[in-house]
N, C-alpha and C. Protein backbone atom coordinates (compact mmCIF):
# COMPACT_ATOMS: atom_id res chain seq x y z
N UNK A 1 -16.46 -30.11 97.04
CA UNK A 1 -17.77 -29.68 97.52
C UNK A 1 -18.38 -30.79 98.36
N UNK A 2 -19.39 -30.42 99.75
CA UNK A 2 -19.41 -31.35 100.77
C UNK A 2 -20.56 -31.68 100.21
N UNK A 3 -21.54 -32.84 100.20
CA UNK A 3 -23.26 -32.63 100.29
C UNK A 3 -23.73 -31.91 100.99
N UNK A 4 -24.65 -30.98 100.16
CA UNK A 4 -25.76 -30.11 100.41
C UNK A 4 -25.39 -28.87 100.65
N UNK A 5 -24.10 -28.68 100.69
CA UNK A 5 -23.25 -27.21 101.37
C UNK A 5 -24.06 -25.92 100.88
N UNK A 6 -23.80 -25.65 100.12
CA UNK A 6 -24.32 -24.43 99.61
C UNK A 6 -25.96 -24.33 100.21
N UNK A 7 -26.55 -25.10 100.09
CA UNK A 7 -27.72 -25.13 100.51
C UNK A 7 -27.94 -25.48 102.10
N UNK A 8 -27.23 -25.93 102.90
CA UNK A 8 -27.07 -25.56 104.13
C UNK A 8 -26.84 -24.41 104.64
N UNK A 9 -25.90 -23.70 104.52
CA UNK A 9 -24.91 -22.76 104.07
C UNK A 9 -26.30 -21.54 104.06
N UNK A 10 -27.02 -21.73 102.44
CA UNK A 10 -28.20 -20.94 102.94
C UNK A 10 -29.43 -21.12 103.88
N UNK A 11 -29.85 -22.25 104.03
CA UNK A 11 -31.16 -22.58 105.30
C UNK A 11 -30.24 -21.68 106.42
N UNK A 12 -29.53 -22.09 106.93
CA UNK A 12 -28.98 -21.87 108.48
C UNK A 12 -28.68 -20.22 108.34
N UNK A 13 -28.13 -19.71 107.63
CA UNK A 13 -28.23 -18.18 107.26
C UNK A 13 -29.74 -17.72 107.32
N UNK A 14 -30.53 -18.16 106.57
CA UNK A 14 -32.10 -17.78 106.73
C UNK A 14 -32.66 -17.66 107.90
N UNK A 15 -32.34 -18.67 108.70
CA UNK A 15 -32.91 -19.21 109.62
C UNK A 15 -32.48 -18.35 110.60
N UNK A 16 -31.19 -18.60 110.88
CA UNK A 16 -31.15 -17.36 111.91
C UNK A 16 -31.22 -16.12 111.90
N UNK A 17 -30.69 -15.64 109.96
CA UNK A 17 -30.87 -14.07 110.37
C UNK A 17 -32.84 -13.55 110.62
N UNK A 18 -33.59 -14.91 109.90
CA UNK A 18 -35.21 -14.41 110.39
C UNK A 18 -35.73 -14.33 111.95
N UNK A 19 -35.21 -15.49 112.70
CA UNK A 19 -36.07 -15.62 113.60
C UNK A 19 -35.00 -14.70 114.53
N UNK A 20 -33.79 -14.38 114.62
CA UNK A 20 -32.70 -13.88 115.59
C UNK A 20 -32.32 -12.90 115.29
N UNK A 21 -32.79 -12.34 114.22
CA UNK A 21 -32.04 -10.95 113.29
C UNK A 21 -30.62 -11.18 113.43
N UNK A 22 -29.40 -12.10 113.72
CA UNK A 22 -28.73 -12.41 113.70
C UNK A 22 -27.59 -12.49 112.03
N UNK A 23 -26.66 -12.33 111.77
CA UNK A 23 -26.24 -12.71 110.54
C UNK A 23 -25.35 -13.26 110.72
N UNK A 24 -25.25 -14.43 109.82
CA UNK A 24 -24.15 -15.48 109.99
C UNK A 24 -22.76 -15.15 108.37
N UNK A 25 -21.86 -15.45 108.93
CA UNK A 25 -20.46 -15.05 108.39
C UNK A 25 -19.98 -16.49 107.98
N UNK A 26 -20.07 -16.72 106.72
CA UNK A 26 -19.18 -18.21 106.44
C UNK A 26 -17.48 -18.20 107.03
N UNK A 27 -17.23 -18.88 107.18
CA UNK A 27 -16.02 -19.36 107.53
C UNK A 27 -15.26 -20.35 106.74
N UNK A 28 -14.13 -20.57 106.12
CA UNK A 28 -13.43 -21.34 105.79
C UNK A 28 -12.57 -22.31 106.60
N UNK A 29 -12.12 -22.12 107.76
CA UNK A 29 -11.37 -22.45 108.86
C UNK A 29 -12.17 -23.14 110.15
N UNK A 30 -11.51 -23.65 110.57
CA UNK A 30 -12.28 -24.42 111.71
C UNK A 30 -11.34 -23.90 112.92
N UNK A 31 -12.28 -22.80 113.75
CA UNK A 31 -11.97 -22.22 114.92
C UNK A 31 -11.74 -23.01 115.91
N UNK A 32 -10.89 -22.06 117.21
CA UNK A 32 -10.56 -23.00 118.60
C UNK A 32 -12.09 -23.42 119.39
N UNK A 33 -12.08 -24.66 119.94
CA UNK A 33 -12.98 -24.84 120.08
C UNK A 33 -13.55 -24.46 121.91
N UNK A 34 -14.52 -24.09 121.91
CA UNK A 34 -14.64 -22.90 122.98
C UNK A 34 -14.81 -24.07 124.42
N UNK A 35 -14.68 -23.04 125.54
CA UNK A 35 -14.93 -24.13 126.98
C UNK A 35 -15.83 -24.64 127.27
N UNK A 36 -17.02 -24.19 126.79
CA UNK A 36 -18.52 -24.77 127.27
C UNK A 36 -19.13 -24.43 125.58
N UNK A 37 -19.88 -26.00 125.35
CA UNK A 37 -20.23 -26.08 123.85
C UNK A 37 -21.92 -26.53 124.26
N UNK A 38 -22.79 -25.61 124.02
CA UNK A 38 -23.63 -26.15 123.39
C UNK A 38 -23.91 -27.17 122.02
N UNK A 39 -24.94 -28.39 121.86
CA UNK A 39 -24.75 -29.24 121.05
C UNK A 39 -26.36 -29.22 120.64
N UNK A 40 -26.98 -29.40 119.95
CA UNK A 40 -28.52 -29.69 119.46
C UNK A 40 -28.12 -30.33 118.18
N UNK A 41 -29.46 -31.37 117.85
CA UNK A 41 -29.49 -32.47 117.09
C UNK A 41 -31.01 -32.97 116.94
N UNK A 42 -30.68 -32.93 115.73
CA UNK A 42 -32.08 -33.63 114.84
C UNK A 42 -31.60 -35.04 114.00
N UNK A 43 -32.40 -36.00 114.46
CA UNK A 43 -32.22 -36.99 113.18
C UNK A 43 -32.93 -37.46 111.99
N UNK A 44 -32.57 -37.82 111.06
CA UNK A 44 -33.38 -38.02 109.74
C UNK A 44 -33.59 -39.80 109.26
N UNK A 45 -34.74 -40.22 109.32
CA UNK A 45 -34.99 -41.31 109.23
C UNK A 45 -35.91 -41.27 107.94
N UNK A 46 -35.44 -43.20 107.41
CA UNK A 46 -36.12 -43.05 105.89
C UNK A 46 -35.45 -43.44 104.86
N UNK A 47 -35.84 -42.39 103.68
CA UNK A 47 -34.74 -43.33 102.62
C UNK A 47 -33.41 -42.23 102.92
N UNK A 48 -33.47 -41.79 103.58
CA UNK A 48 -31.63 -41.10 103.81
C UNK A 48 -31.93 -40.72 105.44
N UNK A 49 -30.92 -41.38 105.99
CA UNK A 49 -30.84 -41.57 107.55
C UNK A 49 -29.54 -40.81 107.76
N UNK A 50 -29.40 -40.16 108.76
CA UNK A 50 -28.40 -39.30 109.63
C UNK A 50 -29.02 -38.18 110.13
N UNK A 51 -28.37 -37.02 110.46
CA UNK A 51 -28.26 -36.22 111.58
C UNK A 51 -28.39 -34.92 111.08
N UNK A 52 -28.70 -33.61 111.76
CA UNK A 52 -28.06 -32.18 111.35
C UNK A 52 -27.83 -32.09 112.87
N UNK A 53 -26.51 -31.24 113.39
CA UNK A 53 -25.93 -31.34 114.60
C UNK A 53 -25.81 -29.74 114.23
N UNK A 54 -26.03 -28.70 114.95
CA UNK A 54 -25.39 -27.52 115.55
C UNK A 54 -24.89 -27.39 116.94
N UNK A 55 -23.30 -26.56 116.63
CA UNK A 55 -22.95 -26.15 117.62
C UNK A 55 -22.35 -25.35 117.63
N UNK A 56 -22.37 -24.88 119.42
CA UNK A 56 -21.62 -23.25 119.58
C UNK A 56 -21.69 -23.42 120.87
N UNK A 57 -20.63 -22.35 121.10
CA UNK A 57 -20.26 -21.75 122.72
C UNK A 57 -21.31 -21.94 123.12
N UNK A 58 -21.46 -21.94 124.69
CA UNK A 58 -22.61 -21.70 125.45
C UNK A 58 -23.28 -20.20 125.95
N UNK A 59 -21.59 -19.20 125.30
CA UNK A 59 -22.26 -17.91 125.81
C UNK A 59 -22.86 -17.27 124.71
N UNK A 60 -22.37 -17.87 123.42
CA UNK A 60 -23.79 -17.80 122.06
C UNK A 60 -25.03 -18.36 122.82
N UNK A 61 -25.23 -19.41 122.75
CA UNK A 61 -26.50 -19.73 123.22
C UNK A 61 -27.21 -19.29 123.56
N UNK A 62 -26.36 -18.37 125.05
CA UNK A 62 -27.18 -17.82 125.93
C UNK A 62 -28.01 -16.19 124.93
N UNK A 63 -26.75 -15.75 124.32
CA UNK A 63 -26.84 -14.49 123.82
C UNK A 63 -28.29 -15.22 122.68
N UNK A 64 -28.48 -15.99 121.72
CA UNK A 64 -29.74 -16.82 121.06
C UNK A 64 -31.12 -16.80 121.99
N UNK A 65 -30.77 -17.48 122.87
CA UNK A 65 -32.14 -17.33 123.63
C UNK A 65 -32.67 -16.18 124.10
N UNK A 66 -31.67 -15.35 124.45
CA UNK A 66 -32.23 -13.52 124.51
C UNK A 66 -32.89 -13.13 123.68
N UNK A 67 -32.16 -13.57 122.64
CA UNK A 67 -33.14 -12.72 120.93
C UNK A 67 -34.12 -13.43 120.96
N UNK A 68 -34.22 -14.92 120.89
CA UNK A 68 -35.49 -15.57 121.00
C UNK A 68 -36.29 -15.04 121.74
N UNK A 69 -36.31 -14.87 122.99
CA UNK A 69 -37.44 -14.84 123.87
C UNK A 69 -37.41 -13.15 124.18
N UNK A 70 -36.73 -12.50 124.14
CA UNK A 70 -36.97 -11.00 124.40
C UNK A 70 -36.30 -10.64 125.44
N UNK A 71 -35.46 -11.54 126.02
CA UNK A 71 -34.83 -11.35 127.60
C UNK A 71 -33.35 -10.82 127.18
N UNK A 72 -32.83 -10.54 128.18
CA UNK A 72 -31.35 -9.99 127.77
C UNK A 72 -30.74 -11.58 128.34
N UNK A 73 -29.31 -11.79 127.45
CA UNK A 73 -29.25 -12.83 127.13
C UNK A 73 -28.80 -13.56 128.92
N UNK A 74 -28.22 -13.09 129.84
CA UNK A 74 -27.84 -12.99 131.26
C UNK A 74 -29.28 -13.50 131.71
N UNK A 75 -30.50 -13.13 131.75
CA UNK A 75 -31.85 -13.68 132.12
C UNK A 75 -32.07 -14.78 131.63
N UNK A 76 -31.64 -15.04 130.34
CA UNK A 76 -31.72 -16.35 129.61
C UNK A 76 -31.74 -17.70 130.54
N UNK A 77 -32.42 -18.50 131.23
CA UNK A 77 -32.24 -19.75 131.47
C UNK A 77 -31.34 -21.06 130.94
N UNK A 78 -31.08 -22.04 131.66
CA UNK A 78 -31.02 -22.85 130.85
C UNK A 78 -31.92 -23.49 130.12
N UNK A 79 -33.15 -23.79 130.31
CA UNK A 79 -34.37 -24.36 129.53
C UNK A 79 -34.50 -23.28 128.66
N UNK A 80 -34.22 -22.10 128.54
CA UNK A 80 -34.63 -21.37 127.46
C UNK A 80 -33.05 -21.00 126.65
N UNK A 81 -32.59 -21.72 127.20
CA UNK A 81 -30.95 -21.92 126.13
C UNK A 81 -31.41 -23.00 125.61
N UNK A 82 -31.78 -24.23 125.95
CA UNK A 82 -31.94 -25.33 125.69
C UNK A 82 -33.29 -25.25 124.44
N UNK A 83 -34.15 -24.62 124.80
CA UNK A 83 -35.39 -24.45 123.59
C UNK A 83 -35.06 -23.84 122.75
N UNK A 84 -34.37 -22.56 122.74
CA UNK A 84 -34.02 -21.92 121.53
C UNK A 84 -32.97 -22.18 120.77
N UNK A 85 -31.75 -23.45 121.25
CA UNK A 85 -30.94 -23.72 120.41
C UNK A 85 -32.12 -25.53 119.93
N UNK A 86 -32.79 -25.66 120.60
CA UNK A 86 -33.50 -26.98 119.38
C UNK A 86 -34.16 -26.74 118.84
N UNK A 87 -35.11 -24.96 118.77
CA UNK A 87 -35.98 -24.88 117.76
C UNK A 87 -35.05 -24.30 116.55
N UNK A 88 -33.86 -24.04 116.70
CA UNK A 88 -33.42 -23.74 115.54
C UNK A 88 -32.60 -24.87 115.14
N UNK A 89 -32.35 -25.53 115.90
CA UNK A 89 -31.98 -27.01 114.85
C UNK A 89 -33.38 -27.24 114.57
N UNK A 90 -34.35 -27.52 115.17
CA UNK A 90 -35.53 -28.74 113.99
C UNK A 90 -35.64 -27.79 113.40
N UNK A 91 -35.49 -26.49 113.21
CA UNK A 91 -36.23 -25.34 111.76
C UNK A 91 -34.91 -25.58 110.54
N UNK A 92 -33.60 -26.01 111.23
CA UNK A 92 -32.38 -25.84 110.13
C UNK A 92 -32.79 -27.35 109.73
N UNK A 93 -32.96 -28.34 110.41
CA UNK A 93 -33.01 -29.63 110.13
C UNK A 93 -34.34 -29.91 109.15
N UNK A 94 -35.40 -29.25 109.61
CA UNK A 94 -36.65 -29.61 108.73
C UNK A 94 -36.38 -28.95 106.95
N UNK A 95 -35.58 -27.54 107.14
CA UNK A 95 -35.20 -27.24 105.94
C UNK A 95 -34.81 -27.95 105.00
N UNK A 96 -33.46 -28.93 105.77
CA UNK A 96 -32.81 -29.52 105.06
C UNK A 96 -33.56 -30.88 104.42
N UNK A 97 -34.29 -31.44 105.51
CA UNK A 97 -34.87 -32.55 105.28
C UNK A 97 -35.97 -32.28 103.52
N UNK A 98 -36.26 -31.24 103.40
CA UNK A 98 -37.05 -30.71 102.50
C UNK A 98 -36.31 -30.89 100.98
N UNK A 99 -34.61 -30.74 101.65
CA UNK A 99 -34.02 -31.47 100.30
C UNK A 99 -33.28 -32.79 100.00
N UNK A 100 -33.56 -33.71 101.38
CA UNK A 100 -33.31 -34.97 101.31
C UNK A 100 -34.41 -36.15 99.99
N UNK A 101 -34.15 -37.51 100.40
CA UNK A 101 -35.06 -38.20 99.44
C UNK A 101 -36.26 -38.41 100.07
N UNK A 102 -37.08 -38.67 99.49
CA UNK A 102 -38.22 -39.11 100.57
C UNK A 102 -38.94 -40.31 100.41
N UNK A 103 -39.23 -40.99 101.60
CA UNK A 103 -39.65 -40.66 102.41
C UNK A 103 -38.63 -40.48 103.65
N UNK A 104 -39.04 -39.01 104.38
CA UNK A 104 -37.98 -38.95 105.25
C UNK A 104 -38.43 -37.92 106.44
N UNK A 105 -38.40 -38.54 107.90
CA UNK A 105 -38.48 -37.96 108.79
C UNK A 105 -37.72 -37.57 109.93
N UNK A 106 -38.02 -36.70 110.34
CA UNK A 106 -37.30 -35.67 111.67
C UNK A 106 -37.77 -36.07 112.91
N UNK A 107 -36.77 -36.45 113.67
CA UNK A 107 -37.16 -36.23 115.11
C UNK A 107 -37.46 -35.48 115.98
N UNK A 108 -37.59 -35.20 117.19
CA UNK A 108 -37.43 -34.06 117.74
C UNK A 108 -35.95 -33.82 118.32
N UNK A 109 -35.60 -32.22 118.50
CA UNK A 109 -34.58 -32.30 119.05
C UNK A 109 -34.00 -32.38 120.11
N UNK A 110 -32.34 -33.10 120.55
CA UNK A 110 -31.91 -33.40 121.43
C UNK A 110 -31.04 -32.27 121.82
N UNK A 111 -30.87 -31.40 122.97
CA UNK A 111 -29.92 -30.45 122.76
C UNK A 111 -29.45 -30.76 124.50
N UNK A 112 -27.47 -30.91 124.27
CA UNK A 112 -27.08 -30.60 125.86
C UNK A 112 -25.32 -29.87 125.43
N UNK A 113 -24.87 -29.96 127.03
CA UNK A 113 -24.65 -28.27 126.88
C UNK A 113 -23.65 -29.52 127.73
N UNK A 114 -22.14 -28.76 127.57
CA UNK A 114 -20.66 -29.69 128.18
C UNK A 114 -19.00 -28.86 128.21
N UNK A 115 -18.22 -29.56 128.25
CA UNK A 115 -17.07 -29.41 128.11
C UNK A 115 -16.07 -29.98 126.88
N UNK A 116 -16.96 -31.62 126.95
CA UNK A 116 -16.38 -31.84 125.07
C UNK A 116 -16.95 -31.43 123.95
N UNK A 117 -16.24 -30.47 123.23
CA UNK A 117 -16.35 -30.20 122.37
C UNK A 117 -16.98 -30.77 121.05
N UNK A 118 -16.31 -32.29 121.27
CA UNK A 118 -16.59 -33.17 119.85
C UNK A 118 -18.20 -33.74 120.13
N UNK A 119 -18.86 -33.57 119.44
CA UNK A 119 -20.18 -34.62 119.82
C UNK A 119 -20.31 -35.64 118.40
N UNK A 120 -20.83 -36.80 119.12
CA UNK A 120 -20.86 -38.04 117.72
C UNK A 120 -22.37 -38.12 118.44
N UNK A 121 -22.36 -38.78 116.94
CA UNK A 121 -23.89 -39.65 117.11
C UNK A 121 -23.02 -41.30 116.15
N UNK A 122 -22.97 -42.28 117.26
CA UNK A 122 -22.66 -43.44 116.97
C UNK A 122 -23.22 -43.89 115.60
N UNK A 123 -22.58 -44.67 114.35
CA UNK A 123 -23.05 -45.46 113.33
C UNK A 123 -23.35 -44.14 112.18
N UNK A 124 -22.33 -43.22 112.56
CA UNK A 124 -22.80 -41.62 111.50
C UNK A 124 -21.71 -41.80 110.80
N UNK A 125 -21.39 -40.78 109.88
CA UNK A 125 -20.12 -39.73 109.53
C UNK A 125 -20.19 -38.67 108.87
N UNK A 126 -19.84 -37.52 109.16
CA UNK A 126 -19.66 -36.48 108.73
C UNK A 126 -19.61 -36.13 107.18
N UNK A 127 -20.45 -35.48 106.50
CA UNK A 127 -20.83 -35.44 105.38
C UNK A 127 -20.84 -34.26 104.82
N UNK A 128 -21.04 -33.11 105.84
CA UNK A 128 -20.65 -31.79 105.74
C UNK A 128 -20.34 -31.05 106.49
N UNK A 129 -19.84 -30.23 106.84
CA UNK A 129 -19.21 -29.33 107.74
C UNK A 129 -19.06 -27.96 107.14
N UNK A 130 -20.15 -27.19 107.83
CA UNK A 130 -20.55 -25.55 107.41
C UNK A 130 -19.74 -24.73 108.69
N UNK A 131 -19.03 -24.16 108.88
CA UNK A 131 -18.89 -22.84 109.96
C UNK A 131 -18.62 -21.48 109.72
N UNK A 132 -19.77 -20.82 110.23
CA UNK A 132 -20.02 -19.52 110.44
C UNK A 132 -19.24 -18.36 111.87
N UNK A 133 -19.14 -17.14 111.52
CA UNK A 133 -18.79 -16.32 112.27
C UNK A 133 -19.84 -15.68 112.65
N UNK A 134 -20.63 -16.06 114.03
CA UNK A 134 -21.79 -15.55 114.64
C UNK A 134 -21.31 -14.68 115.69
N UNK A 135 -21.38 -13.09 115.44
CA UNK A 135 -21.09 -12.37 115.99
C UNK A 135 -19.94 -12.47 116.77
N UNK A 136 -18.78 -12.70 116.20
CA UNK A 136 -17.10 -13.14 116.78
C UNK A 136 -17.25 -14.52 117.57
N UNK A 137 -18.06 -15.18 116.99
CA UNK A 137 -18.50 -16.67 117.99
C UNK A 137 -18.18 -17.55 116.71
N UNK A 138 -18.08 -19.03 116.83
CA UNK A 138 -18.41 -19.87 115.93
C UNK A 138 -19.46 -20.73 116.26
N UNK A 139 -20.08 -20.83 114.94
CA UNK A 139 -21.19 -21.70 115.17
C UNK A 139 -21.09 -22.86 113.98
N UNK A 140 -21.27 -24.11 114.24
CA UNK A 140 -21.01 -25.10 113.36
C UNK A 140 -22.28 -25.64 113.02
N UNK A 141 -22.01 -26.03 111.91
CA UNK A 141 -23.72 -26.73 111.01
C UNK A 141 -22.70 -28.34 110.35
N UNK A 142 -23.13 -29.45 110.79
CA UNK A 142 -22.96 -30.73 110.21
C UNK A 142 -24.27 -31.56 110.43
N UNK A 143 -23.86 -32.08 109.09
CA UNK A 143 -24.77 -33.08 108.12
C UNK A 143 -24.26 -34.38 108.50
N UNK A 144 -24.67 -35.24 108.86
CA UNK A 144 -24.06 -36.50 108.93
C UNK A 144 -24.63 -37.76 108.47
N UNK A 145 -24.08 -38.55 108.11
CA UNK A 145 -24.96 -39.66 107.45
C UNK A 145 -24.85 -40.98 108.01
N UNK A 146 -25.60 -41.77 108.36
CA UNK A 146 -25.70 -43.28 108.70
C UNK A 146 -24.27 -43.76 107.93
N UNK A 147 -23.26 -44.72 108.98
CA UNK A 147 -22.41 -44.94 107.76
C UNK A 147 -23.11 -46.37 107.01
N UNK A 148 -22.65 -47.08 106.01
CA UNK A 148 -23.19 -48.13 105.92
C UNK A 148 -22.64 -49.18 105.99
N UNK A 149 -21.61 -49.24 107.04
CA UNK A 149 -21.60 -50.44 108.14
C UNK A 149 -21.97 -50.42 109.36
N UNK A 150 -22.47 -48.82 109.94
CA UNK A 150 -23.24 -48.89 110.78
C UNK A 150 -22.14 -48.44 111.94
N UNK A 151 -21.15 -48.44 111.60
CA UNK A 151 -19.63 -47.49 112.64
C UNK A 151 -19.29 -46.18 112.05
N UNK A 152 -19.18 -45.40 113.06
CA UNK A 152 -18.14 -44.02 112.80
C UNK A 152 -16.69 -44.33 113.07
């Protein structure tokens, strides 16, 4: 069992099936990883320091910001790909932070959009790893933690 899984596992289910009517599908397997990856990121500072990182295709994204904003997902912008995949990281991230130690704060989020797949946040490591089946898409939820020498 990873830290916090189950309880990630449920925030990020909540989260999107409320604000996206969306439903998320656990996954056991770690899918091919798609050509264009959206990435968003929150960090957690305090007495427990690291990250919550989501990611997914970019043509999820796009299809996210449709539901978000009311547009069909093709109208979708990039700034409104870009807002609606960081308000649902700081809403998955603030969740989580709710079951970190405290004192402990959230940043705002960082979200960009590429070809590599892998995204790090330097001086982390991976602590959990959630993936869901979002409508035949994958979408990934990781937890990451400050390491404590300060390298990934």
């Amino acid at each position: 069992m990873q830290f916090l899984e189950e309880e990630i596992t449920q925030v990020a289910s909540t989260v999107w099936e409320t604000v996206l009517g969306i439903s998320l599908v656990r996954r056991f397997d770690l899918p091919p990883a798609p050509t264009r990856v959206v990435s968003a990121c929150v960090q957690f500072t305090g007495a427990w320091e690291g990250a919550c990182l989501i990611e997914c295709s970019a043509e999820f994204a796009r299809r996210a910001a449709g539901a978000m904003f009311g547009v069909e997902p093709s109208a979708a912008s990039v700034a409104d790909t870009q807002d609606a995949m960081g308000e649902l990281t700081n809403m998955t991230g603030g969740n989580v932070k709710a079951l970190l130690p405290e004192p402990c704060r959230l940043s705002l989020p960082t979200v960009f959009e590429g070809t590599d797949s892998l995204t790090r946040v330097p001086g982390s490591e991976v602590v959990t790893t959630v993936v869901f089946d979002c409508e035949g898409t994958a979408l990934t939820v990781r937890l990451l933690k400050k390491s404590p020498n300060g390298t990934s």
